[in-house]
N, C-alpha and C. Protein backbone atom coordinates (compact mmCIF):
# COMPACT_ATOMS: atom_id res chain seq x y z
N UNK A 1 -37.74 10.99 16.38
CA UNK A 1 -38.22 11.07 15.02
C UNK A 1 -39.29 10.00 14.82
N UNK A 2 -40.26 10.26 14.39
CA UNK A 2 -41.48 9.62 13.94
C UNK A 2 -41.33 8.69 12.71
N UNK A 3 -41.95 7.73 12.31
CA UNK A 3 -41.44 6.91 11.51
C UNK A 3 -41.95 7.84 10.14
N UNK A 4 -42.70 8.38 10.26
CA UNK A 4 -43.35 9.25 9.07
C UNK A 4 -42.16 10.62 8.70
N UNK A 5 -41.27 11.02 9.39
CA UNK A 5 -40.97 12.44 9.50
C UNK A 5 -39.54 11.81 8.40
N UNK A 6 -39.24 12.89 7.57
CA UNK A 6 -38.39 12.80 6.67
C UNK A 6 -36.76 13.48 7.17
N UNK A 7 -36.18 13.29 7.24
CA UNK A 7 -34.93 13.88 7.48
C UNK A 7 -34.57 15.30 6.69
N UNK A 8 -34.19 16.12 6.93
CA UNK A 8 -33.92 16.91 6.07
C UNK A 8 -32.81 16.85 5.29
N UNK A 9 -31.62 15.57 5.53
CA UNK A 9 -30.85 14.90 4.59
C UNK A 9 -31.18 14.41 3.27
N UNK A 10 -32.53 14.31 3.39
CA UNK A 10 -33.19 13.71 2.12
C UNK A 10 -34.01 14.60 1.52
N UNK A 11 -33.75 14.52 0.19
CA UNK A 11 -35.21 15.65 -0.59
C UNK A 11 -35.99 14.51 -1.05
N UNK A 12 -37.37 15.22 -1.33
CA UNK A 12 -38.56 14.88 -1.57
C UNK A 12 -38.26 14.46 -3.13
N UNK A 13 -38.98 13.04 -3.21
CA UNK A 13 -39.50 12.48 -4.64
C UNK A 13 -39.66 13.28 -5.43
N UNK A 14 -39.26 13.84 -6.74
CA UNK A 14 -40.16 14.94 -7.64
C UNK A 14 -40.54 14.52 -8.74
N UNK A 15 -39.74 13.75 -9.43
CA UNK A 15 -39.42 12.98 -10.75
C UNK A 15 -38.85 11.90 -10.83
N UNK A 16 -39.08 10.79 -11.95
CA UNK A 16 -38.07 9.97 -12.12
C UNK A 16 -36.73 10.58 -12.87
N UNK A 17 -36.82 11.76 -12.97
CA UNK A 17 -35.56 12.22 -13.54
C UNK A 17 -34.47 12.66 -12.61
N UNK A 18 -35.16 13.11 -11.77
CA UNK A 18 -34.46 13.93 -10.18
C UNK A 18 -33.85 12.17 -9.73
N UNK A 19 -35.37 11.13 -9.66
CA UNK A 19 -34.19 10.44 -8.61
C UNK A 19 -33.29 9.36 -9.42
N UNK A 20 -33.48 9.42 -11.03
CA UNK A 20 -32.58 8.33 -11.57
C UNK A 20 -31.23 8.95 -11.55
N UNK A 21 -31.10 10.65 -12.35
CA UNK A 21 -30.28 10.93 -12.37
C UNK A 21 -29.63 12.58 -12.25
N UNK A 22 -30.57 12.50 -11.05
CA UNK A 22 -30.47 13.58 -10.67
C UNK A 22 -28.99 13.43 -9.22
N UNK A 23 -28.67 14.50 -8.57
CA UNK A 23 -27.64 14.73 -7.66
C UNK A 23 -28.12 14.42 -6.14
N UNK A 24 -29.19 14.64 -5.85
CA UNK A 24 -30.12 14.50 -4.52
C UNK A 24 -30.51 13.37 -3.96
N UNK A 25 -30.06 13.28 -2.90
CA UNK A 25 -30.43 12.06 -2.15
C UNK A 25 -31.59 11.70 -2.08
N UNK A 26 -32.62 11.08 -2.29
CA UNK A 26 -34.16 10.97 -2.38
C UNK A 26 -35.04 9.86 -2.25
N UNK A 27 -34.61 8.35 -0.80
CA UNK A 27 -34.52 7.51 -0.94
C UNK A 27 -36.37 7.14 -0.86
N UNK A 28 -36.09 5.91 -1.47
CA UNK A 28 -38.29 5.34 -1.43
C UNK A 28 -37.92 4.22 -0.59
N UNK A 29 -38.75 4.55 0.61
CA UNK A 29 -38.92 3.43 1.67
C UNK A 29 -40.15 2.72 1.26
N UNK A 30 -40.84 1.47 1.98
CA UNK A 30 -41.47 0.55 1.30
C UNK A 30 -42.86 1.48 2.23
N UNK A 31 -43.59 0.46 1.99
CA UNK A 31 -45.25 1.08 2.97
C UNK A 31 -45.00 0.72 4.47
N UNK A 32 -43.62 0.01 4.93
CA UNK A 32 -43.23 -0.08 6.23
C UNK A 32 -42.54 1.34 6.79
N UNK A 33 -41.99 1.40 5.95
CA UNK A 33 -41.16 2.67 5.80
C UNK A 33 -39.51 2.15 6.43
N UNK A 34 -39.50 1.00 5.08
CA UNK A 34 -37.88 0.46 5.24
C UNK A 34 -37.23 0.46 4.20
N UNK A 35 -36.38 0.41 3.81
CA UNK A 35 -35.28 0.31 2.37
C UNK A 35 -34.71 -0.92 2.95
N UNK A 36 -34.78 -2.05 1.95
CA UNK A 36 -33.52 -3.20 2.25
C UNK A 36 -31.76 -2.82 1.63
N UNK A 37 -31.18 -3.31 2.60
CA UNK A 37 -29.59 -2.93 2.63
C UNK A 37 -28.37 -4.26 2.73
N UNK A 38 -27.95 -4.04 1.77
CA UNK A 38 -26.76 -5.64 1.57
C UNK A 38 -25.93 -4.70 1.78
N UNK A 39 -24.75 -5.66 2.73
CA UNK A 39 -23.69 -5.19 3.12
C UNK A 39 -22.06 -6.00 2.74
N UNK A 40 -21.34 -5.29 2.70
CA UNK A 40 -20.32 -6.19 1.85
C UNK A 40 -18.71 -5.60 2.83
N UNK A 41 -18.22 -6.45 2.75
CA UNK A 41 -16.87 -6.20 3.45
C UNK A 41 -16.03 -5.27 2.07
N UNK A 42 -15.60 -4.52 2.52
CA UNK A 42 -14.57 -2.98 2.10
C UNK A 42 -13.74 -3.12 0.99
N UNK A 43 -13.01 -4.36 1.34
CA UNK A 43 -11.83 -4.92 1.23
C UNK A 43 -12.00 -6.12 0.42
N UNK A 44 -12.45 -7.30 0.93
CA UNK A 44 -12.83 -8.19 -0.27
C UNK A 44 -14.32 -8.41 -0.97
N UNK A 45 -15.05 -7.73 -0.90
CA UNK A 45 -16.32 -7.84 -1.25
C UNK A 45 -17.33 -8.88 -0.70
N UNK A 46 -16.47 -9.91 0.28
CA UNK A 46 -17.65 -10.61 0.63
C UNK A 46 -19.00 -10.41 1.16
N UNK A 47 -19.89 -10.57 0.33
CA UNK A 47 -21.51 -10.25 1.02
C UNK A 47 -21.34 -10.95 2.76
N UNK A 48 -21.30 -9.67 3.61
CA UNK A 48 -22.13 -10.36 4.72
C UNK A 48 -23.25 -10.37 5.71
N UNK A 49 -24.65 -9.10 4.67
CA UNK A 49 -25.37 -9.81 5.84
C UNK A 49 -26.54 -9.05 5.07
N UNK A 50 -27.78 -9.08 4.96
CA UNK A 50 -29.09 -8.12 4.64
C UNK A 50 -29.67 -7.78 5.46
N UNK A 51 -30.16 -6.38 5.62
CA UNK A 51 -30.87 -5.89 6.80
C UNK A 51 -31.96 -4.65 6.04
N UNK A 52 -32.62 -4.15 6.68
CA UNK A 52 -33.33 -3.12 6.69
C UNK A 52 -33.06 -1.76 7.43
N UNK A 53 -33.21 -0.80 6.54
CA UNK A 53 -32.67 0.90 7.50
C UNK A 53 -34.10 1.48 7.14
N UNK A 54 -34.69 2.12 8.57
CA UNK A 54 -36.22 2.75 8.58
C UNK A 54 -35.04 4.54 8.15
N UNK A 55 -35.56 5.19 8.04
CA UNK A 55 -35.29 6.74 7.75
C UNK A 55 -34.66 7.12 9.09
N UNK A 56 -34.76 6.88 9.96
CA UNK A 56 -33.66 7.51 11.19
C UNK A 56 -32.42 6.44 11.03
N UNK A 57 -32.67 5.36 10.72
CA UNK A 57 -31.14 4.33 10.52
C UNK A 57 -30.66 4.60 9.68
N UNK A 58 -31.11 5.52 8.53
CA UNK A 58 -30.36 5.69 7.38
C UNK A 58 -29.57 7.15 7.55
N UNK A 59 -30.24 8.19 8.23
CA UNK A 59 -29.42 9.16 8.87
C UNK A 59 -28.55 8.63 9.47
N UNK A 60 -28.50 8.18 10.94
CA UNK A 60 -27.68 7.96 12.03
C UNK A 60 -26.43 7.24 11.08
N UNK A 61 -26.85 6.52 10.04
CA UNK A 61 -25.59 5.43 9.39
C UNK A 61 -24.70 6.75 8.89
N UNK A 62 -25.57 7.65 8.49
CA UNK A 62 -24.83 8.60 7.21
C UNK A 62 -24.24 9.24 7.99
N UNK A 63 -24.89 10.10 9.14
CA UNK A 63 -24.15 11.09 10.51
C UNK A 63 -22.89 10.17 10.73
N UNK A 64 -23.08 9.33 11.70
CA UNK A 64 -21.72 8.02 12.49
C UNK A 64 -21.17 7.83 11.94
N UNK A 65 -21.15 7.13 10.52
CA UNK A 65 -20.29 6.43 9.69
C UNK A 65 -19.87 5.13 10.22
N UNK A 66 -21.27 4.68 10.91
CA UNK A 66 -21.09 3.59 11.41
C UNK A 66 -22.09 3.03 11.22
N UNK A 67 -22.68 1.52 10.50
CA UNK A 67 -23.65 0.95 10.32
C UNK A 67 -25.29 0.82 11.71
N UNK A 68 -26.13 2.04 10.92
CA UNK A 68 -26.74 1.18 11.91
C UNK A 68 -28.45 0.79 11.02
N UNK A 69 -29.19 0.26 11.58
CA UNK A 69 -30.36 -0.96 10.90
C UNK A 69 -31.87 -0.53 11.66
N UNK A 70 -32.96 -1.00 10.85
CA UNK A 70 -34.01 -0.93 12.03
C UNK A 70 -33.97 -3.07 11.66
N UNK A 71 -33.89 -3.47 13.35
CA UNK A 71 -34.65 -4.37 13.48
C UNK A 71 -36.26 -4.96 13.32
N UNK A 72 -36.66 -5.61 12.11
CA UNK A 72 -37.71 -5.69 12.00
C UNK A 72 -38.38 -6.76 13.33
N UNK A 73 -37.40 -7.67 14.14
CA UNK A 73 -38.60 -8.66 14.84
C UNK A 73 -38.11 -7.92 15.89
N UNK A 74 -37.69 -7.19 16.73
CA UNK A 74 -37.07 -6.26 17.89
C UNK A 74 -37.94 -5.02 17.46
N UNK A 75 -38.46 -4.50 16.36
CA UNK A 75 -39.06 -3.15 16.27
C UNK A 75 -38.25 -1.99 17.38
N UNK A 76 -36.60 -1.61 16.33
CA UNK A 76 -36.45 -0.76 17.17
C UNK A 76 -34.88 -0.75 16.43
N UNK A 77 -34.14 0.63 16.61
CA UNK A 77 -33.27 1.01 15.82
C UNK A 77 -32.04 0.01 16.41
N UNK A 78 -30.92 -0.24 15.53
CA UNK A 78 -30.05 -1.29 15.91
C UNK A 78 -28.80 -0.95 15.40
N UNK A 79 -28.23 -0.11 16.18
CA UNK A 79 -26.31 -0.16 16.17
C UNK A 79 -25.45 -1.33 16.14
N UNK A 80 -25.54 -1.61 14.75
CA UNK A 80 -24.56 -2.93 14.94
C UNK A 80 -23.56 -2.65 15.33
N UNK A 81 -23.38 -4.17 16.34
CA UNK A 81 -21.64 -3.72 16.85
C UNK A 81 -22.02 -3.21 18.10
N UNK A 82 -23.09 -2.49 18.63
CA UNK A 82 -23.19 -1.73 20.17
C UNK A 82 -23.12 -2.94 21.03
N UNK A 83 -23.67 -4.20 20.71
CA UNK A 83 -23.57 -4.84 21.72
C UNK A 83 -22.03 -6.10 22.27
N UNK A 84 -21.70 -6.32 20.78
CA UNK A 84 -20.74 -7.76 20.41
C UNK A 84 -19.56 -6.53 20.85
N UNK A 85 -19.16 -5.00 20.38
CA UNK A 85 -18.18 -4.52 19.69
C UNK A 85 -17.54 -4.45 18.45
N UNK A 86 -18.56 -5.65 17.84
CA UNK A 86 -18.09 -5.61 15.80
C UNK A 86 -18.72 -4.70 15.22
N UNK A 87 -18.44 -3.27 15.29
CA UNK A 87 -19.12 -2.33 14.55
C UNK A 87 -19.01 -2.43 13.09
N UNK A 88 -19.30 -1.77 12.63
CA UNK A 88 -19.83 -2.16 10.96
C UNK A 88 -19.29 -0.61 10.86
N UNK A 89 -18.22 -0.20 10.24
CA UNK A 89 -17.23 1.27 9.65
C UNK A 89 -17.64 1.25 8.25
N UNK A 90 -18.72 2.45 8.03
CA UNK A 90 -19.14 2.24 6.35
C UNK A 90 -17.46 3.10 5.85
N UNK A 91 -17.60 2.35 4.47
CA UNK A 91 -16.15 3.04 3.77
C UNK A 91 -16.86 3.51 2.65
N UNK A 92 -17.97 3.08 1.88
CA UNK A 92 -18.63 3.61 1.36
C UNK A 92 -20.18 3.07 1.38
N UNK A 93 -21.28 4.14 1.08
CA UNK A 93 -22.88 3.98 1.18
C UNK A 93 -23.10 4.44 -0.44
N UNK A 94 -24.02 3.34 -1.16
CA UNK A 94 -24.12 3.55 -2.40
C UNK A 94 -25.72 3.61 -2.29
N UNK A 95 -26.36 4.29 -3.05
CA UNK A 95 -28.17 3.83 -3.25
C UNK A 95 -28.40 3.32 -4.81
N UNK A 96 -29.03 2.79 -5.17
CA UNK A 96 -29.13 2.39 -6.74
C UNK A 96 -29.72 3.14 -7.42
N UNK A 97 -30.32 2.80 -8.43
CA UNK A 97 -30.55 3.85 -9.50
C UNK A 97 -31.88 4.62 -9.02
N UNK A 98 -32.77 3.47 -8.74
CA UNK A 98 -34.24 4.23 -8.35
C UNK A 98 -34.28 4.19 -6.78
N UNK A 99 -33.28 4.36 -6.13
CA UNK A 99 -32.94 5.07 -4.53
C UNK A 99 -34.34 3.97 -3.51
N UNK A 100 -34.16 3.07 -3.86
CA UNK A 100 -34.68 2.29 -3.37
C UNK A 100 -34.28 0.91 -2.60
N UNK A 101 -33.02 0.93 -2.69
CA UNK A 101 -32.17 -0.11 -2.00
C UNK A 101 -30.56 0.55 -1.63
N UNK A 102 -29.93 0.09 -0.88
CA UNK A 102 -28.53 0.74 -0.28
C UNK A 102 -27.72 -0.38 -0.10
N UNK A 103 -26.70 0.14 -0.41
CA UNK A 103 -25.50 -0.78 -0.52
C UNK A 103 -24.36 -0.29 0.39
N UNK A 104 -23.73 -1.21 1.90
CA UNK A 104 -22.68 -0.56 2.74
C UNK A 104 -21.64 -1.07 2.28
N UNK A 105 -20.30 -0.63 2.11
CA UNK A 105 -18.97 -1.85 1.70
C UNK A 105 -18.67 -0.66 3.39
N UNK A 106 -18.46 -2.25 4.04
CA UNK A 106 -17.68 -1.80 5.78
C UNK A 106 -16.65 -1.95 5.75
N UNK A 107 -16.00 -1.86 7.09
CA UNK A 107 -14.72 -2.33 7.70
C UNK A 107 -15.12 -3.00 9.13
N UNK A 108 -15.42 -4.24 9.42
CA UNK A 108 -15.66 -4.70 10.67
C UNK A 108 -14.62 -4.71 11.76
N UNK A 109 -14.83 -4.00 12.68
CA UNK A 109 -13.99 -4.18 13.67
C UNK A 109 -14.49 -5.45 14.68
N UNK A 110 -12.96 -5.84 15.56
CA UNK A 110 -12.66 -6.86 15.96
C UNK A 110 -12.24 -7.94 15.27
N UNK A 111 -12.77 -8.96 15.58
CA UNK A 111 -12.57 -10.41 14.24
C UNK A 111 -13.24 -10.39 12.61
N UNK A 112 -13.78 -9.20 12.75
CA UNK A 112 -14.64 -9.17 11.65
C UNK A 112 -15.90 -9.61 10.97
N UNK A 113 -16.44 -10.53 12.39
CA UNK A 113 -18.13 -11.49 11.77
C UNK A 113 -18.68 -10.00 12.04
N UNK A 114 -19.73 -10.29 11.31
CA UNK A 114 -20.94 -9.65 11.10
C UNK A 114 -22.19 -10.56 11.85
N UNK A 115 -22.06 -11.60 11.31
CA UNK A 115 -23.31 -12.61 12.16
C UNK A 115 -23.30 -12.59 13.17
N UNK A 116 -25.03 -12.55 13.98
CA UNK A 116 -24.83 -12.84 15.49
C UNK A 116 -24.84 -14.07 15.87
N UNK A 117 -25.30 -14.89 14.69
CA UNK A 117 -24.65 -16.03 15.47
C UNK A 117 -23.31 -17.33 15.57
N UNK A 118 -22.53 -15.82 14.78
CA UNK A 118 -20.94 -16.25 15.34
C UNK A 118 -20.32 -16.31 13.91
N UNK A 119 -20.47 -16.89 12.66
CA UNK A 119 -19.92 -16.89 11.63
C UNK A 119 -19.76 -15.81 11.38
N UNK A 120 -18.30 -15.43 10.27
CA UNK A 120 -17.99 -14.08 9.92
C UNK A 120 -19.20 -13.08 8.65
N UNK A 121 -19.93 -13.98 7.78
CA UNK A 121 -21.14 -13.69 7.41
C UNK A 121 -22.16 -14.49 7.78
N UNK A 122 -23.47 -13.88 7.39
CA UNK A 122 -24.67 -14.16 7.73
C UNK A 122 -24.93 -15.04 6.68
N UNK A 123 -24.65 -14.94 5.84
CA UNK A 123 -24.78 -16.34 4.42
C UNK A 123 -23.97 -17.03 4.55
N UNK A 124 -23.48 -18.01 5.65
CA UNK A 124 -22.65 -19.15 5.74
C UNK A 124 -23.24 -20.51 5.29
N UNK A 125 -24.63 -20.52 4.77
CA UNK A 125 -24.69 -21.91 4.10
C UNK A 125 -25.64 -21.69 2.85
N UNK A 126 -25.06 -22.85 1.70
CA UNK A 126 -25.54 -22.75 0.52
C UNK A 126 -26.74 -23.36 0.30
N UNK A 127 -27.70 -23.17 -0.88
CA UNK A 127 -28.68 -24.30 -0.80
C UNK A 127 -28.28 -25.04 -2.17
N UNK A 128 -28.67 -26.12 -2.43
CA UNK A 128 -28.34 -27.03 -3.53
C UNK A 128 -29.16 -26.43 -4.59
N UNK A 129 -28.47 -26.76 -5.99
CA UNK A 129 -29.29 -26.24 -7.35
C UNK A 129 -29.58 -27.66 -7.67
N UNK A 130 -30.77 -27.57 -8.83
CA UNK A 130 -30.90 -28.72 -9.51
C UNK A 130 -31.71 -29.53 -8.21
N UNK A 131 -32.23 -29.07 -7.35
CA UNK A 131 -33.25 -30.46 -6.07
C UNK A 131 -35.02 -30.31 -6.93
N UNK A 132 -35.34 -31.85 -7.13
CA UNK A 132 -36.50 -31.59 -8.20
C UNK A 132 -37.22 -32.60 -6.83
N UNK A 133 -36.95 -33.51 -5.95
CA UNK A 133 -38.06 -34.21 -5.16
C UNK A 133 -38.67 -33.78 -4.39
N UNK A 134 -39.38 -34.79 -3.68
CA UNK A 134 -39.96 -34.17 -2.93
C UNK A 134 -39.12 -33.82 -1.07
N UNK A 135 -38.46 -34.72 -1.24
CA UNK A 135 -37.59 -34.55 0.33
C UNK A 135 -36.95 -32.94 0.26
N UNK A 136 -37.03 -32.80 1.64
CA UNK A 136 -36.77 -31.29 2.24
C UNK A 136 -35.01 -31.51 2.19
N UNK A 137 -34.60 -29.85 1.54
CA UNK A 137 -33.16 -29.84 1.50
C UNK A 137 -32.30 -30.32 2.24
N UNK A 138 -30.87 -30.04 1.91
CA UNK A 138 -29.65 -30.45 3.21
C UNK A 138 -28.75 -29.49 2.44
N UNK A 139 -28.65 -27.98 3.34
CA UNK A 139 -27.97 -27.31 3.40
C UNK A 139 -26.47 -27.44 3.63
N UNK A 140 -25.46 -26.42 3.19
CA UNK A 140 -24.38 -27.11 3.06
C UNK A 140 -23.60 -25.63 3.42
N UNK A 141 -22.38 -25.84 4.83
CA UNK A 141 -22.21 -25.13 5.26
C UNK A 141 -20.77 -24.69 4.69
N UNK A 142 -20.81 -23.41 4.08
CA UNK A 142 -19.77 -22.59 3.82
C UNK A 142 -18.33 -22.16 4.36
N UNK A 143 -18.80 -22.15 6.29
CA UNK A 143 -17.83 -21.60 6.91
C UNK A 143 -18.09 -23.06 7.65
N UNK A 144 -16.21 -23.07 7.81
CA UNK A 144 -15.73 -24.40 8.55
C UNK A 144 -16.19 -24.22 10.29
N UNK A 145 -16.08 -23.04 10.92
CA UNK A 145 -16.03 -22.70 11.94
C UNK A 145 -16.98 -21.55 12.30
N UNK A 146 -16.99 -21.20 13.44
CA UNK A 146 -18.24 -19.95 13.71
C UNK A 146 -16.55 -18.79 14.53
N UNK A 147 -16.19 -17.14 14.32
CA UNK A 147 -15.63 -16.67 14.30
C UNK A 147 -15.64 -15.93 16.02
N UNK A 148 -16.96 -16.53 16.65
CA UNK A 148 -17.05 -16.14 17.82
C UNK A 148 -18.05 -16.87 18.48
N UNK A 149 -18.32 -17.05 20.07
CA UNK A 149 -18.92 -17.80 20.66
C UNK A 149 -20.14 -16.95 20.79
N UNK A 150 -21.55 -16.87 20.60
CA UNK A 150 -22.55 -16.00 20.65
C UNK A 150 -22.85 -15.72 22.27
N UNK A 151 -23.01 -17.33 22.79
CA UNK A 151 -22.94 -17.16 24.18
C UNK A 151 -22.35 -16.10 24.92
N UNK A 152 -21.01 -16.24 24.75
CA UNK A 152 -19.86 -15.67 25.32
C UNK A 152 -19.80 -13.93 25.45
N UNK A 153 -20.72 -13.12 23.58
CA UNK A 153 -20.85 -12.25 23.37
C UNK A 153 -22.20 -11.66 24.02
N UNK A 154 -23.15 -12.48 24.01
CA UNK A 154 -25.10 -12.50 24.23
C UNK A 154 -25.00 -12.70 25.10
N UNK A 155 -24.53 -13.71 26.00
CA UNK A 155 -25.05 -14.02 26.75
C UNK A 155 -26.01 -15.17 26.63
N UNK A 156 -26.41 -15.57 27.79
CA UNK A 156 -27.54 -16.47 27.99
C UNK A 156 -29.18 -16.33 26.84
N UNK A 157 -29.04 -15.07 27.25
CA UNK A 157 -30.75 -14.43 26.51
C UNK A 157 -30.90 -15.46 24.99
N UNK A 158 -32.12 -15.52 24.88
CA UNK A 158 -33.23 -16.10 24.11
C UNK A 158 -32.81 -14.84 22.70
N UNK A 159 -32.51 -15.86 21.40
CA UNK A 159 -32.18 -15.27 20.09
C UNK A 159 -33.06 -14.03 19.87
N UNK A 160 -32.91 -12.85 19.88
CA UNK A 160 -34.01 -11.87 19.13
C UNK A 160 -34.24 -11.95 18.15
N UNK A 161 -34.41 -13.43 17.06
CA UNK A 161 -34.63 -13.49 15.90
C UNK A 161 -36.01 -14.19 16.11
N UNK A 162 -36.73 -13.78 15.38
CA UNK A 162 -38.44 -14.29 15.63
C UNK A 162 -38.43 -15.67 14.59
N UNK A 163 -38.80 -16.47 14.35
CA UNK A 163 -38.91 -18.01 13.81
C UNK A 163 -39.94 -17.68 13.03
C-alpha cells in the first residue's frame, strides 16, 4: 500500500457533518500522512506512550487487534511488541470528534512496559512547573525502576530513536 492509497475501511471526507457526527470512519491524516495516537493501559488508564499510525498502521491495528505504529525516525511500519514480545492488545480504538487523532486503551502482554527503553511507560519523568530562570531543567523521575533490561531485549544495536 502506497502512502497515498486509502483503505477501503475508511470513507472519504464529505462534510463536517459526516465526520463530526456522522457513523463512518473517515480519519484526516496530517500532510505526512500520519494521525497522532495516545495510548493508555485498559485497565488503569495510565497514559503510556504517543506514537503516530500512517493509513496502513491504522488498518493492520484495526484488522490484528494488535497495536501497530508508523515509525517516524525508522520510516517504516512498527508492530509493537514484534520485537521485545510486549504486544500492545487494543481493548478499545476511539477517534475524536474531528477523526483526527486516535485513542488505544491496550492490554500489554508480558510485564506490561510499553517503553523501549525499559520503563513500564514512556512518560516516566516529570518536568517542574513554576521554573522562571535561566538554568536548564532537572527532570524528575516517576518510575523508581526500569520494568526490563533494553539490552537484554535489543540487544547491543544503536537506539532507533534519532536525537
Amino acid at each position: 500500500m502506497t502512502e497515498t492509497q486509502i483503505p477501503s475501511i475508511f470513507s472519504m471526507r464529505t462534510s463536517v457533518a459526516q465526520v463530526e457526527e456522522g457513523d463512518v470512519l473517515a480519519p484526516k491524516f496530517d500532510a505526512d500522512g500520519l494521525i497522532p495516537v495516545v495510548t493508555t493501559d485498559a485497565h488503569s488508564g495510565e497514559l503510556l506512550m504517543h506514537g503516530y499510525m500512517n493509513a496502513e498502521a491504522l488498518q493492520k491495528t484495526i484488522e490484528q487487534g494488535e497495536a501497530c505504529y508508523w515509525s517516524r525516525s525508522r520510516k517504516c511500519l512498527w508492530h509493537k511488541g514484534a520485537t521485545s514480545g510486549l504486544t500492545q492488545k487494543v481493548v478499545e480504538l476511539r477517534i475524536d470528534d474531528d477523526q483526527d487523532a486516535v485513542w488505544l486503551r491496550v492490554e500489554v502482554a508480558g510485564n506490561g512496559a510499553s517503553c523501549h527503553v525499559g520503563y513500564r511507560s514512556c512518560f516516566y519523568r516529570s518536568v517542574p512547573i513554576g521554573h522562571s530562570n535561566d538554568a536548564p531543567l532537572t527532570l524528575s523521575y516517576e518510575e523508581s525502576e526500569k520494568t526490563f533490561d533494553p539490552r537484554e531485549v535489543y540487544g547491543d544495536a544503536p537506539n532507533p530513536t534519532k536525537l
